[in-house]
PDB file of N, CA and C in Angstrom:
ATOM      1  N   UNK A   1    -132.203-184.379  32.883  1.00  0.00           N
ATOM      2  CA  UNK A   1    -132.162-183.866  34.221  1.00  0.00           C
ATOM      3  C   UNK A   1    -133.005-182.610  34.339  1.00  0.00           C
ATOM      4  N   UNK A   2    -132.693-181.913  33.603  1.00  0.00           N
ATOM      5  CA  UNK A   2    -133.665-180.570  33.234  1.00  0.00           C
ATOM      6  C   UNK A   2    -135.332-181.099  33.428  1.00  0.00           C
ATOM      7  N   UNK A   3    -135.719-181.767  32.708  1.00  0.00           N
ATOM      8  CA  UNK A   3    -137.063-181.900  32.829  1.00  0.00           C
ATOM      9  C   UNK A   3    -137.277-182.468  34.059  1.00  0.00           C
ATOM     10  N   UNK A   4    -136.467-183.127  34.833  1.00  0.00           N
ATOM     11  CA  UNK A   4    -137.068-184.022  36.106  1.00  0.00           C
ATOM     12  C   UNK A   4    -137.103-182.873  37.128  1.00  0.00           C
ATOM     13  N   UNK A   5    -136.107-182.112  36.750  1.00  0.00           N
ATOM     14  CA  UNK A   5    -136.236-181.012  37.732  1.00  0.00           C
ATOM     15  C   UNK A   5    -137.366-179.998  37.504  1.00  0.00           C
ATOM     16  N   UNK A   6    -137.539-179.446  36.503  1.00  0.00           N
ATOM     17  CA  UNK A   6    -138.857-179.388  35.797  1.00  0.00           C
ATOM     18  C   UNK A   6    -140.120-179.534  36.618  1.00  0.00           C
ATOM     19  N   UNK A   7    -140.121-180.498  36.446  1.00  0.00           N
ATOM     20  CA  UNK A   7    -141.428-181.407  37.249  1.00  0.00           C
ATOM     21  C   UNK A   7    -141.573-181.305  38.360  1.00  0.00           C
ATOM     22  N   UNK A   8    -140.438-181.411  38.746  1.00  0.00           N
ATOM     23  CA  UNK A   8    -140.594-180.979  40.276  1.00  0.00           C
ATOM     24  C   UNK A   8    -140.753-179.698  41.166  1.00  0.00           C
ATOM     25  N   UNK A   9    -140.103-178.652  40.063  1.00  0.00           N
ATOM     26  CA  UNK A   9    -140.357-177.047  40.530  1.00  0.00           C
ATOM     27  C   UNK A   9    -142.139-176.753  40.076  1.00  0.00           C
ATOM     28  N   UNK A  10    -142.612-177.707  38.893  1.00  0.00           N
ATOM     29  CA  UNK A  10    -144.301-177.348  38.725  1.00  0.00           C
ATOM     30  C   UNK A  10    -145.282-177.956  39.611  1.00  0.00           C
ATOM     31  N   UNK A  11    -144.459-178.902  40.124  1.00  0.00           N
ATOM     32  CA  UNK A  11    -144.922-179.416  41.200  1.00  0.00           C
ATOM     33  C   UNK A  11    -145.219-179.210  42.814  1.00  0.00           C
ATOM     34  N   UNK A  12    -144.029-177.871  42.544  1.00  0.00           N
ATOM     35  CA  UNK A  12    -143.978-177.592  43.727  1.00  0.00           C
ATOM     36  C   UNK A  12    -144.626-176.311  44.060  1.00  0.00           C
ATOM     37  N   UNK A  13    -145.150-175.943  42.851  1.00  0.00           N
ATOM     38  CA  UNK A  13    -145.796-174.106  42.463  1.00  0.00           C
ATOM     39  C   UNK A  13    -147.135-175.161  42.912  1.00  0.00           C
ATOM     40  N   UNK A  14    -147.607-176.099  42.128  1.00  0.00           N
ATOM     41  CA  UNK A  14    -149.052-176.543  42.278  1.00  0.00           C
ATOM     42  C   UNK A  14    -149.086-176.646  43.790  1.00  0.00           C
ATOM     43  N   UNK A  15    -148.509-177.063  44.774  1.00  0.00           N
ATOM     44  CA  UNK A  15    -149.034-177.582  45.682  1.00  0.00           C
ATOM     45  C   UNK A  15    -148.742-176.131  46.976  1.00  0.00           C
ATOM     46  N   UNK A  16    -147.866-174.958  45.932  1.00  0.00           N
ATOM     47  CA  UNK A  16    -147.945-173.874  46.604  1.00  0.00           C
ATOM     48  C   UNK A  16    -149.586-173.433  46.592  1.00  0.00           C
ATOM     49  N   UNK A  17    -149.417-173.504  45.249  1.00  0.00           N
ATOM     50  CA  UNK A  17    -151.086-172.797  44.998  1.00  0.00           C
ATOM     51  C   UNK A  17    -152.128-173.148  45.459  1.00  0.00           C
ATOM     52  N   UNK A  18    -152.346-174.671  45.636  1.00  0.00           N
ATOM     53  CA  UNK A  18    -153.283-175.291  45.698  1.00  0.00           C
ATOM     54  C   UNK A  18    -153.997-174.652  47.449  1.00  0.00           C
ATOM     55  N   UNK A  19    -152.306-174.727  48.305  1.00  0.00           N
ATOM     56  CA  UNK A  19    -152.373-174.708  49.763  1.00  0.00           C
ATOM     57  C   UNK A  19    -152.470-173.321  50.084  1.00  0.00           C
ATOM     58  N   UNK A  20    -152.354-172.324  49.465  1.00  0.00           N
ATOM     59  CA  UNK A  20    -151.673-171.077  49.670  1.00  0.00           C
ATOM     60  C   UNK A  20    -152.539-170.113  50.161  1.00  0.00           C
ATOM     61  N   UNK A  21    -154.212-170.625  50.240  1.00  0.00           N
ATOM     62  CA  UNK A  21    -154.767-169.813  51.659  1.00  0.00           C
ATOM     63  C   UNK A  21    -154.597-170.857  53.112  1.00  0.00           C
ATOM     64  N   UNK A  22    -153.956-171.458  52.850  1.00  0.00           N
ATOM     65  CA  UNK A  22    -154.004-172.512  53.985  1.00  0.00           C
ATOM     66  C   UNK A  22    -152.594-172.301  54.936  1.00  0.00           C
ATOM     67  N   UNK A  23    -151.593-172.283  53.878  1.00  0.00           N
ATOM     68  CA  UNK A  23    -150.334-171.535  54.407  1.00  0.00           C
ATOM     69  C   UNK A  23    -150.304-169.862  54.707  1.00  0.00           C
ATOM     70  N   UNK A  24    -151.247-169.140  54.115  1.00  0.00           N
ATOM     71  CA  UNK A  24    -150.859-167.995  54.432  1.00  0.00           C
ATOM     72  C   UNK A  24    -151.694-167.651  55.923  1.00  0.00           C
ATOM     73  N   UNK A  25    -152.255-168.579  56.321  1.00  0.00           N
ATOM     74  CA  UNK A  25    -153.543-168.137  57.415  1.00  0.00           C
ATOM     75  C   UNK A  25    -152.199-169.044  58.530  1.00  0.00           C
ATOM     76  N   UNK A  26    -151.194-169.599  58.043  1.00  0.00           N
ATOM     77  CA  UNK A  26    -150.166-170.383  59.441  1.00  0.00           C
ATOM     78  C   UNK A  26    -149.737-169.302  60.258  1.00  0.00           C
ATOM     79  N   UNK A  27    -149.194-169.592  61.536  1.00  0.00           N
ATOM     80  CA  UNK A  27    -148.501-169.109  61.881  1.00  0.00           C
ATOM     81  C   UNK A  27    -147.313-169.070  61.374  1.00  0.00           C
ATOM     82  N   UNK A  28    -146.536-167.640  61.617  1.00  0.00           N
ATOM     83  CA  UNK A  28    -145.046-167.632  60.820  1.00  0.00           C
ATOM     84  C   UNK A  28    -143.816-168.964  61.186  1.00  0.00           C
ATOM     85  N   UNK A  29    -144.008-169.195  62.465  1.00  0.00           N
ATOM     86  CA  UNK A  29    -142.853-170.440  62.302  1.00  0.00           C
ATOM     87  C   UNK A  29    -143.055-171.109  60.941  1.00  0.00           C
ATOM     88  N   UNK A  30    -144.650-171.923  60.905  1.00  0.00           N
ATOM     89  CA  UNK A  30    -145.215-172.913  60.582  1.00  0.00           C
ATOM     90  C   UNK A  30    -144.945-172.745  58.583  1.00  0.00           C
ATOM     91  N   UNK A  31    -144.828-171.750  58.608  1.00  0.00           N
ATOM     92  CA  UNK A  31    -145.711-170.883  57.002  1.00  0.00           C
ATOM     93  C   UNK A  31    -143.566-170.957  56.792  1.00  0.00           C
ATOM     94  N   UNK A  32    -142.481-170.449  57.308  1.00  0.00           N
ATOM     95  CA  UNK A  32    -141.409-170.605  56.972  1.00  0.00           C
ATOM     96  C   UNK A  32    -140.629-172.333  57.373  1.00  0.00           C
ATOM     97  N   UNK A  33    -141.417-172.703  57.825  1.00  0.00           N
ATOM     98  CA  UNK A  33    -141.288-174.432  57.800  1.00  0.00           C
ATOM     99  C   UNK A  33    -141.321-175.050  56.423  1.00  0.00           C
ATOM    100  N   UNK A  34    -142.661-174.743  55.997  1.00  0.00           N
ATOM    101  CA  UNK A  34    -143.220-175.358  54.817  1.00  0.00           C
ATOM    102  C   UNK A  34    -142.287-174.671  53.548  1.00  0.00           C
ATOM    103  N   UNK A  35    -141.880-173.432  53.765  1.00  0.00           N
ATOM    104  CA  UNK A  35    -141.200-172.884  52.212  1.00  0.00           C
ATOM    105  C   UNK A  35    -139.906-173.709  52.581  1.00  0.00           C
ATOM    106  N   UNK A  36    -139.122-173.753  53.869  1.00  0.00           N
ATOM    107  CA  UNK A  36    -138.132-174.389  53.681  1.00  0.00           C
ATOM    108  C   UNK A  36    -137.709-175.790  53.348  1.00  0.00           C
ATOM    109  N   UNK A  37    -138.848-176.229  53.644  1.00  0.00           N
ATOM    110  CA  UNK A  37    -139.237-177.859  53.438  1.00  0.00           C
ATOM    111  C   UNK A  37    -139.399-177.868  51.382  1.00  0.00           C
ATOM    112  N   UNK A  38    -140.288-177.528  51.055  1.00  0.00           N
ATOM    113  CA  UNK A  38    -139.948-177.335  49.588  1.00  0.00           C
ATOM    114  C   UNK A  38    -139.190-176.716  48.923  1.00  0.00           C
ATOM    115  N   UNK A  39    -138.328-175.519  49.129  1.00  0.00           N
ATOM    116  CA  UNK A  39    -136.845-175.417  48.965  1.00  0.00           C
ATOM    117  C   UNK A  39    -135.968-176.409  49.101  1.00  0.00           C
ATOM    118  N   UNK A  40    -135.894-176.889  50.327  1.00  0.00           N
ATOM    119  CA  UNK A  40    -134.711-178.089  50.391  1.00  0.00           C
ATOM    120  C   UNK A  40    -135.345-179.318  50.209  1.00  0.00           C
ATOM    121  N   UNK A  41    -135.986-179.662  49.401  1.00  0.00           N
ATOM    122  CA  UNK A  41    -136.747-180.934  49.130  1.00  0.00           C
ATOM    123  C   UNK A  41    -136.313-180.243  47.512  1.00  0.00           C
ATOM    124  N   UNK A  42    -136.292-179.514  46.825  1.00  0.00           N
ATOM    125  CA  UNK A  42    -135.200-179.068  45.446  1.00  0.00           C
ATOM    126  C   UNK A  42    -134.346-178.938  45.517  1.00  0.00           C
ATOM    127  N   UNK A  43    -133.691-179.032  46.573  1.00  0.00           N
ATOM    128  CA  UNK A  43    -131.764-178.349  46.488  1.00  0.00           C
ATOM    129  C   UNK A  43    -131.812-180.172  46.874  1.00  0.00           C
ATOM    130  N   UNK A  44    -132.051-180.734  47.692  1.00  0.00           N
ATOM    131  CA  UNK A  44    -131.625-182.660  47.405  1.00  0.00           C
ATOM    132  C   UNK A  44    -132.276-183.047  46.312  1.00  0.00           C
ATOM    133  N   UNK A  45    -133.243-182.557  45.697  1.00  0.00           N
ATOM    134  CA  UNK A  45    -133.625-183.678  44.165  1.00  0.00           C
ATOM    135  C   UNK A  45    -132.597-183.077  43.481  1.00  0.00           C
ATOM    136  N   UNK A  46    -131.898-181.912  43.185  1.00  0.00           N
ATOM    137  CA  UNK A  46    -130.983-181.204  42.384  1.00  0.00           C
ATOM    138  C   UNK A  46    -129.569-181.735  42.597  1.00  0.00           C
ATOM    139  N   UNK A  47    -129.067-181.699  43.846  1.00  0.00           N
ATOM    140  CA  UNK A  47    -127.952-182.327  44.117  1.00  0.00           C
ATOM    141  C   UNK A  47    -127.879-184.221  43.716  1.00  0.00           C
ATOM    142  N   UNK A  48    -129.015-184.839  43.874  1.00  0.00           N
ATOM    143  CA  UNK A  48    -129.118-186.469  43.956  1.00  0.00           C
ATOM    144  C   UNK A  48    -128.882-186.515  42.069  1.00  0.00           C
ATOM    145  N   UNK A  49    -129.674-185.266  41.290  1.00  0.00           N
ATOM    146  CA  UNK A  49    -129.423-185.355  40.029  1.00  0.00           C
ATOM    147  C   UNK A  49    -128.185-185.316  39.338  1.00  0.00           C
ATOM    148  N   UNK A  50    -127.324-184.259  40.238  1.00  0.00           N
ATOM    149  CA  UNK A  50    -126.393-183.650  39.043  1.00  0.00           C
ATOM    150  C   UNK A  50    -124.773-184.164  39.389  1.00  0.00           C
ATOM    151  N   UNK A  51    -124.903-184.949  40.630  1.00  0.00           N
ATOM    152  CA  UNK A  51    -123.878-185.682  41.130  1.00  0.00           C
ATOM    153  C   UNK A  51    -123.798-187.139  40.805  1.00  0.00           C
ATOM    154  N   UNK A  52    -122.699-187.586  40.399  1.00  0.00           N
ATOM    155  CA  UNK A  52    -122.963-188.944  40.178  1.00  0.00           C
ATOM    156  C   UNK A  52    -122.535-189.924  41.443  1.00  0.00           C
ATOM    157  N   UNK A  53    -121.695-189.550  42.190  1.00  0.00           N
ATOM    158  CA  UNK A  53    -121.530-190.626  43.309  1.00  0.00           C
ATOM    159  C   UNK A  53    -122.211-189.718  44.736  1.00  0.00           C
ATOM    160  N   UNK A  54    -123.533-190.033  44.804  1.00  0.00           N
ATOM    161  CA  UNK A  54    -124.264-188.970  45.999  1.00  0.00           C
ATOM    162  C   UNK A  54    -124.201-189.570  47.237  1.00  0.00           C
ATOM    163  N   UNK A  55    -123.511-188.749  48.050  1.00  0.00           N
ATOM    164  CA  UNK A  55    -123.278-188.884  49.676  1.00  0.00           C
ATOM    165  C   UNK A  55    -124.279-188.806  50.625  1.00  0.00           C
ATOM    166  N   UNK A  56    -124.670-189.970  50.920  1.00  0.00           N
ATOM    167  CA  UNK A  56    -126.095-190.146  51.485  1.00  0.00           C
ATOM    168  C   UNK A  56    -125.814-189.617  53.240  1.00  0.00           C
ATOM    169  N   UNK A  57    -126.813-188.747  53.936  1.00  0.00           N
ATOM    170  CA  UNK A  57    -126.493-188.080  55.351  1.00  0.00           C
ATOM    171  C   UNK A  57    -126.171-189.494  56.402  1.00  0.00           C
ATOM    172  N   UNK A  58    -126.810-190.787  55.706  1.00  0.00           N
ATOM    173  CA  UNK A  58    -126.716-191.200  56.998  1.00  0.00           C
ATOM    174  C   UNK A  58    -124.745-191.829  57.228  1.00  0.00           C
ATOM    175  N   UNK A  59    -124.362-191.652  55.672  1.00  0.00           N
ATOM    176  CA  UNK A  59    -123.151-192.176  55.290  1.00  0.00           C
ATOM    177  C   UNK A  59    -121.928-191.281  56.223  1.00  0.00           C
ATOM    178  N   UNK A  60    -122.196-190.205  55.312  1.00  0.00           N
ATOM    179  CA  UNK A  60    -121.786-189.259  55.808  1.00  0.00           C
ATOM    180  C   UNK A  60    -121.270-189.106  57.763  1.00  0.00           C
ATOM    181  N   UNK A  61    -122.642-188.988  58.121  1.00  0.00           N
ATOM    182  CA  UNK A  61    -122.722-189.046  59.898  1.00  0.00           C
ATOM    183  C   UNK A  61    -121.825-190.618  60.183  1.00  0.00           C
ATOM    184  N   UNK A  62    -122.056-191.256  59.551  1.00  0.00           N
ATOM    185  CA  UNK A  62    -121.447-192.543  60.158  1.00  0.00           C
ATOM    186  C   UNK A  62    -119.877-192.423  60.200  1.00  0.00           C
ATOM    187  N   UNK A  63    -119.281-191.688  59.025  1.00  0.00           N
ATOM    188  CA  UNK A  63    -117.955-191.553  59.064  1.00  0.00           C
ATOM    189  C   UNK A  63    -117.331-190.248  60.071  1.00  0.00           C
ATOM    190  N   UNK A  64    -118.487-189.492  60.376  1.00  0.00           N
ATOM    191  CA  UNK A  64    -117.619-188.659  61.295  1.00  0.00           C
ATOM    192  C   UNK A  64    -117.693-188.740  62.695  1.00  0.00           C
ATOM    193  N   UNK A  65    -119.234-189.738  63.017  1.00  0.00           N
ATOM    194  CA  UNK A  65    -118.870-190.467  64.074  1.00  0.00           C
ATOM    195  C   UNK A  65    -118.174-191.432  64.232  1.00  0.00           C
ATOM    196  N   UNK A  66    -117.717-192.397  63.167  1.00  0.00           N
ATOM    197  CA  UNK A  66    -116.584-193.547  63.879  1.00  0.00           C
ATOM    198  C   UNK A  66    -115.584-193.436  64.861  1.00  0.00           C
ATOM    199  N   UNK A  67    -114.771-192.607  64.876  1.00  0.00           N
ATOM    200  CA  UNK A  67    -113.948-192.353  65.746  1.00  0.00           C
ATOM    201  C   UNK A  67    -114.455-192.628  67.104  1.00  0.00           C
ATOM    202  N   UNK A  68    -115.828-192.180  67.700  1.00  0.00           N
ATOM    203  CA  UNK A  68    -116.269-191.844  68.772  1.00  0.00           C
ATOM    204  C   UNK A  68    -116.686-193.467  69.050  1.00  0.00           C
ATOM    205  N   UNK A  69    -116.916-194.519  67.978  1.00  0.00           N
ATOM    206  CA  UNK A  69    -117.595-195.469  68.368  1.00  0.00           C
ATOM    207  C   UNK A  69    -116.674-196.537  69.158  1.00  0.00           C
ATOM    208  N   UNK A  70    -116.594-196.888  70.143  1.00  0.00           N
ATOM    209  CA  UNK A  70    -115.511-198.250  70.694  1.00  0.00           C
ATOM    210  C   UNK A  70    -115.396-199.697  69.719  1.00  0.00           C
ATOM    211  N   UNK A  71    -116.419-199.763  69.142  1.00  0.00           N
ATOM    212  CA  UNK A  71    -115.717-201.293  68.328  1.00  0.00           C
ATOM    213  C   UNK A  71    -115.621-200.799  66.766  1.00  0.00           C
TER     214      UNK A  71
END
């Protein structure tokens, strides 16, 4: 698990670096879009890793809308 995660944090420095006059010239919405997007694109590869029965969003939403649904 370590290494997959690994891979994915060097992965995610490369494509900082690669972009990182490209992101720093964004506008600020745009430029805190993108860090949050690769932050939480590691906090779900991290969670999908270290959990063994993983609660998928659309699962999730489906059970707390049932109630609301008529059939």
């Amino acid at each position: 698990m370590i290494k997959l995660l690994l891979i994915y944090i060097v992965s995610a420095l490369i494509i900082w670096l690669i972009d990182h006059k490209v992101i720093r010239n964004l506008p600020k919405v745009n430029r805190w879009f993108t860090y949050i997007l690769l932050v939480g694109g590691m906090v779900i590869f991290t969670y999908s890793l270290q959990v063994k029965h993983v609660m998928y969003p659309s699962v999730w939403l489906g059970r707390w809308l049932s109630p609301l649904v008529p059939y």
